[in-house]
Protein backbone atom coordinates (compact mmCIF):
# COMPACT_ATOMS: atom_id res chain seq x y z
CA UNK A 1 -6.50 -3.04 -16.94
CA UNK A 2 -4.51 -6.20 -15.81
CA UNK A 3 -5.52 -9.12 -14.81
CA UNK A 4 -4.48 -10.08 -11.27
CA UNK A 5 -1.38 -11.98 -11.29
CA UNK A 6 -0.09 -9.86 -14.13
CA UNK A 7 2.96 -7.12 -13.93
CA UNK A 8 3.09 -3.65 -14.98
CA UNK A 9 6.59 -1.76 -15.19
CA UNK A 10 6.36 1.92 -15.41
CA UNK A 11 9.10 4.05 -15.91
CA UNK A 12 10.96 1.83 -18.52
CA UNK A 13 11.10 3.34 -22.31
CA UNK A 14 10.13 0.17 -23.46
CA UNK A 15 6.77 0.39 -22.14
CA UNK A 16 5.87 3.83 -23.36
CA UNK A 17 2.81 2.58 -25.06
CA UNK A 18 1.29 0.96 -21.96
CA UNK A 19 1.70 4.86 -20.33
CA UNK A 20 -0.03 5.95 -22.81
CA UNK A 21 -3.39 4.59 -21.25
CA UNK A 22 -5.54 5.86 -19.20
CA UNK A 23 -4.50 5.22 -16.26
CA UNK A 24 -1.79 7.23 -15.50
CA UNK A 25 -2.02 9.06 -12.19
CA UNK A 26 -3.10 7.13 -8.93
CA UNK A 27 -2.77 3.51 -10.53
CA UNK A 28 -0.91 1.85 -7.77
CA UNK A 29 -0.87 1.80 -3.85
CA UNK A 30 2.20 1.30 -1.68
CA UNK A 31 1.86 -1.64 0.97
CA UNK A 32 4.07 -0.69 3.78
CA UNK A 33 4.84 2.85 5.35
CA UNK A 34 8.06 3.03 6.67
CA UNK A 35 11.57 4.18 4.55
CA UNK A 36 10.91 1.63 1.87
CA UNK A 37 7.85 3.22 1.13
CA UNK A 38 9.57 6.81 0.59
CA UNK A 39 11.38 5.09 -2.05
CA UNK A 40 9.12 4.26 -4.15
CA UNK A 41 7.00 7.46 -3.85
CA UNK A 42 9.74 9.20 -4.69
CA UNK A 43 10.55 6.79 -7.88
CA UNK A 44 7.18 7.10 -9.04
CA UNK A 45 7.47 11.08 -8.68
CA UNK A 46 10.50 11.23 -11.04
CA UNK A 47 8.84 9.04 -13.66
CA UNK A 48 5.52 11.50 -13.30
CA UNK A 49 3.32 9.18 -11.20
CA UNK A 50 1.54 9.70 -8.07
CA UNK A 51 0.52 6.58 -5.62
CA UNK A 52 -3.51 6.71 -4.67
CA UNK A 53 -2.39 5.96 -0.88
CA UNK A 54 -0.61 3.82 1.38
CA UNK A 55 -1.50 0.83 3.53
CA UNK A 56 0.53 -0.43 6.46
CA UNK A 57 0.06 -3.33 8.89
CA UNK A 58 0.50 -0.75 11.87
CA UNK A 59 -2.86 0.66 12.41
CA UNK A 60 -1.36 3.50 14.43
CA UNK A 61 0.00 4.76 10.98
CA UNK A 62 -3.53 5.33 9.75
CA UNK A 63 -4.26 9.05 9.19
CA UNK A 64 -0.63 9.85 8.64
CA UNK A 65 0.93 10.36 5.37
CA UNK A 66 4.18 9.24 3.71
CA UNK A 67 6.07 12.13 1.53
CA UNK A 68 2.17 13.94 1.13
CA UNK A 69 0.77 10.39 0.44
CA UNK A 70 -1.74 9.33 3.00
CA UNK A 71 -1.90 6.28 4.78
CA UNK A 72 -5.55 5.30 4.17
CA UNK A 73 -5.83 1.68 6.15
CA UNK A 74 -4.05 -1.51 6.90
CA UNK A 75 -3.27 -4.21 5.15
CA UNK A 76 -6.24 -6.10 4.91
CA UNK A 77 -8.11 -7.96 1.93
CA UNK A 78 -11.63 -6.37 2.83
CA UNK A 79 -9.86 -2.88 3.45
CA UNK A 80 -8.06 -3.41 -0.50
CA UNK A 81 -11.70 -4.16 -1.99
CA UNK A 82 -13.08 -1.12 0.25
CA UNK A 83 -10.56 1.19 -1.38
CA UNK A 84 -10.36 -0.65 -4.41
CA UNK A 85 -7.21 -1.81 -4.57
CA UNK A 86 -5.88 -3.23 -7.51
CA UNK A 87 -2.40 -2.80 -7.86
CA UNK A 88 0.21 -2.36 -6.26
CA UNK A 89 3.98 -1.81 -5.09
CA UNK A 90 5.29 -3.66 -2.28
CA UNK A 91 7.27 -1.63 -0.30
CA UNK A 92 8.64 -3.25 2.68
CA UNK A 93 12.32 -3.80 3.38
CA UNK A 94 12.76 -7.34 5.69
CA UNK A 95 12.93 -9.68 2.64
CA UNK A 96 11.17 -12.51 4.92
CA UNK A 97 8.17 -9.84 5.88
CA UNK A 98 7.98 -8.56 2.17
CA UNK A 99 7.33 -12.69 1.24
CA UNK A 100 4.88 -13.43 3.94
CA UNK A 101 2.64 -10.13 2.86
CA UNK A 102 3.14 -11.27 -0.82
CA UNK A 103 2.04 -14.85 -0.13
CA UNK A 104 -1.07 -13.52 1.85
CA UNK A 105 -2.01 -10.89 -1.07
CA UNK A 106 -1.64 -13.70 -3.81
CA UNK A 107 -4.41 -13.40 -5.94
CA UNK A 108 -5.63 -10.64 -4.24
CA UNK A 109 -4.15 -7.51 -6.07
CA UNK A 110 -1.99 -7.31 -9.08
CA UNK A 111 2.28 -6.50 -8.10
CA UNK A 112 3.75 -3.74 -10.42
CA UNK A 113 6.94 -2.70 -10.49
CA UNK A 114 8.48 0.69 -10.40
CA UNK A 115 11.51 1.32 -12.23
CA UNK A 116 13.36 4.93 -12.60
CA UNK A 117 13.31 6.82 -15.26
CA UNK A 118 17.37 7.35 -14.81
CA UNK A 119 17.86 3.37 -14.05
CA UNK A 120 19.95 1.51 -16.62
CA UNK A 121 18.92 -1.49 -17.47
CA UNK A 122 20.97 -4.18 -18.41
CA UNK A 123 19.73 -6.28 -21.63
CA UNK A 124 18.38 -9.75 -20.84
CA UNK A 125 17.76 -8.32 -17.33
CA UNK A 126 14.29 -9.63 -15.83
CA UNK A 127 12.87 -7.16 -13.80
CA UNK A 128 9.62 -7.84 -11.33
């Protein structure tokens, strides 16, 4: 498992190993519900993952579900330990409110990053 502050990358060939562990399916959420979100469900779908759920500042988005994925609370420190969130994608658009929820997660839950299975890479590209 990582350690918070730490990275994973899924989806890149270079870290087949690390998919090799066991935790495959469900090892992220997605913070944030709205189109950002859709993308990276669908990334992690093409690179044969499957989010454990969503969680969104809007509270009216609770009980809803994002491509099949539900949206299981807001985002809240005592909600992540409730759920037992560990890691996780950030998936909001606004780069200013995408920095504000990562400054008030920090040391809170570990950021991953998706990549596509299809994405090309440049070498000496630093991704995360």
């Amino acid at each position: 498992p990582l350690e918070s502050g730490e990275r994973a990358f899924f989806g890149s060939r270079a870290l087949g190993a690390w998919c090799a562990m066991e935790e495959l399916k469900h090892w992220f959420w997605v913070v944030g519900a709205g189109g950002h979100a859709k993308v990276v469900i669908a990334t992690a779908r093409a690179a044969g993952e499957e989010p454990a759920g969503v969680l969104d500042d809007d509270s009216a988005r609770v009980g809803s579900a994002v491509l099949g994925v539900p949206v299981l609370g807001v985002i809240d420190p005592a909600r992540f330990g409730e759920l037992g969130v560990r890691r996780a994608v950030l998936a909001v658009g606004s780069n200013r409110a995408r920095a504000l929820l990562a400054a008030r997660l920090e040391g809170r839950v570990a950021w991953a990053t998706l990549v596509h299975p299809a994405a090309v890479v440049a070498p000496g590209a630093t991704l995360g």
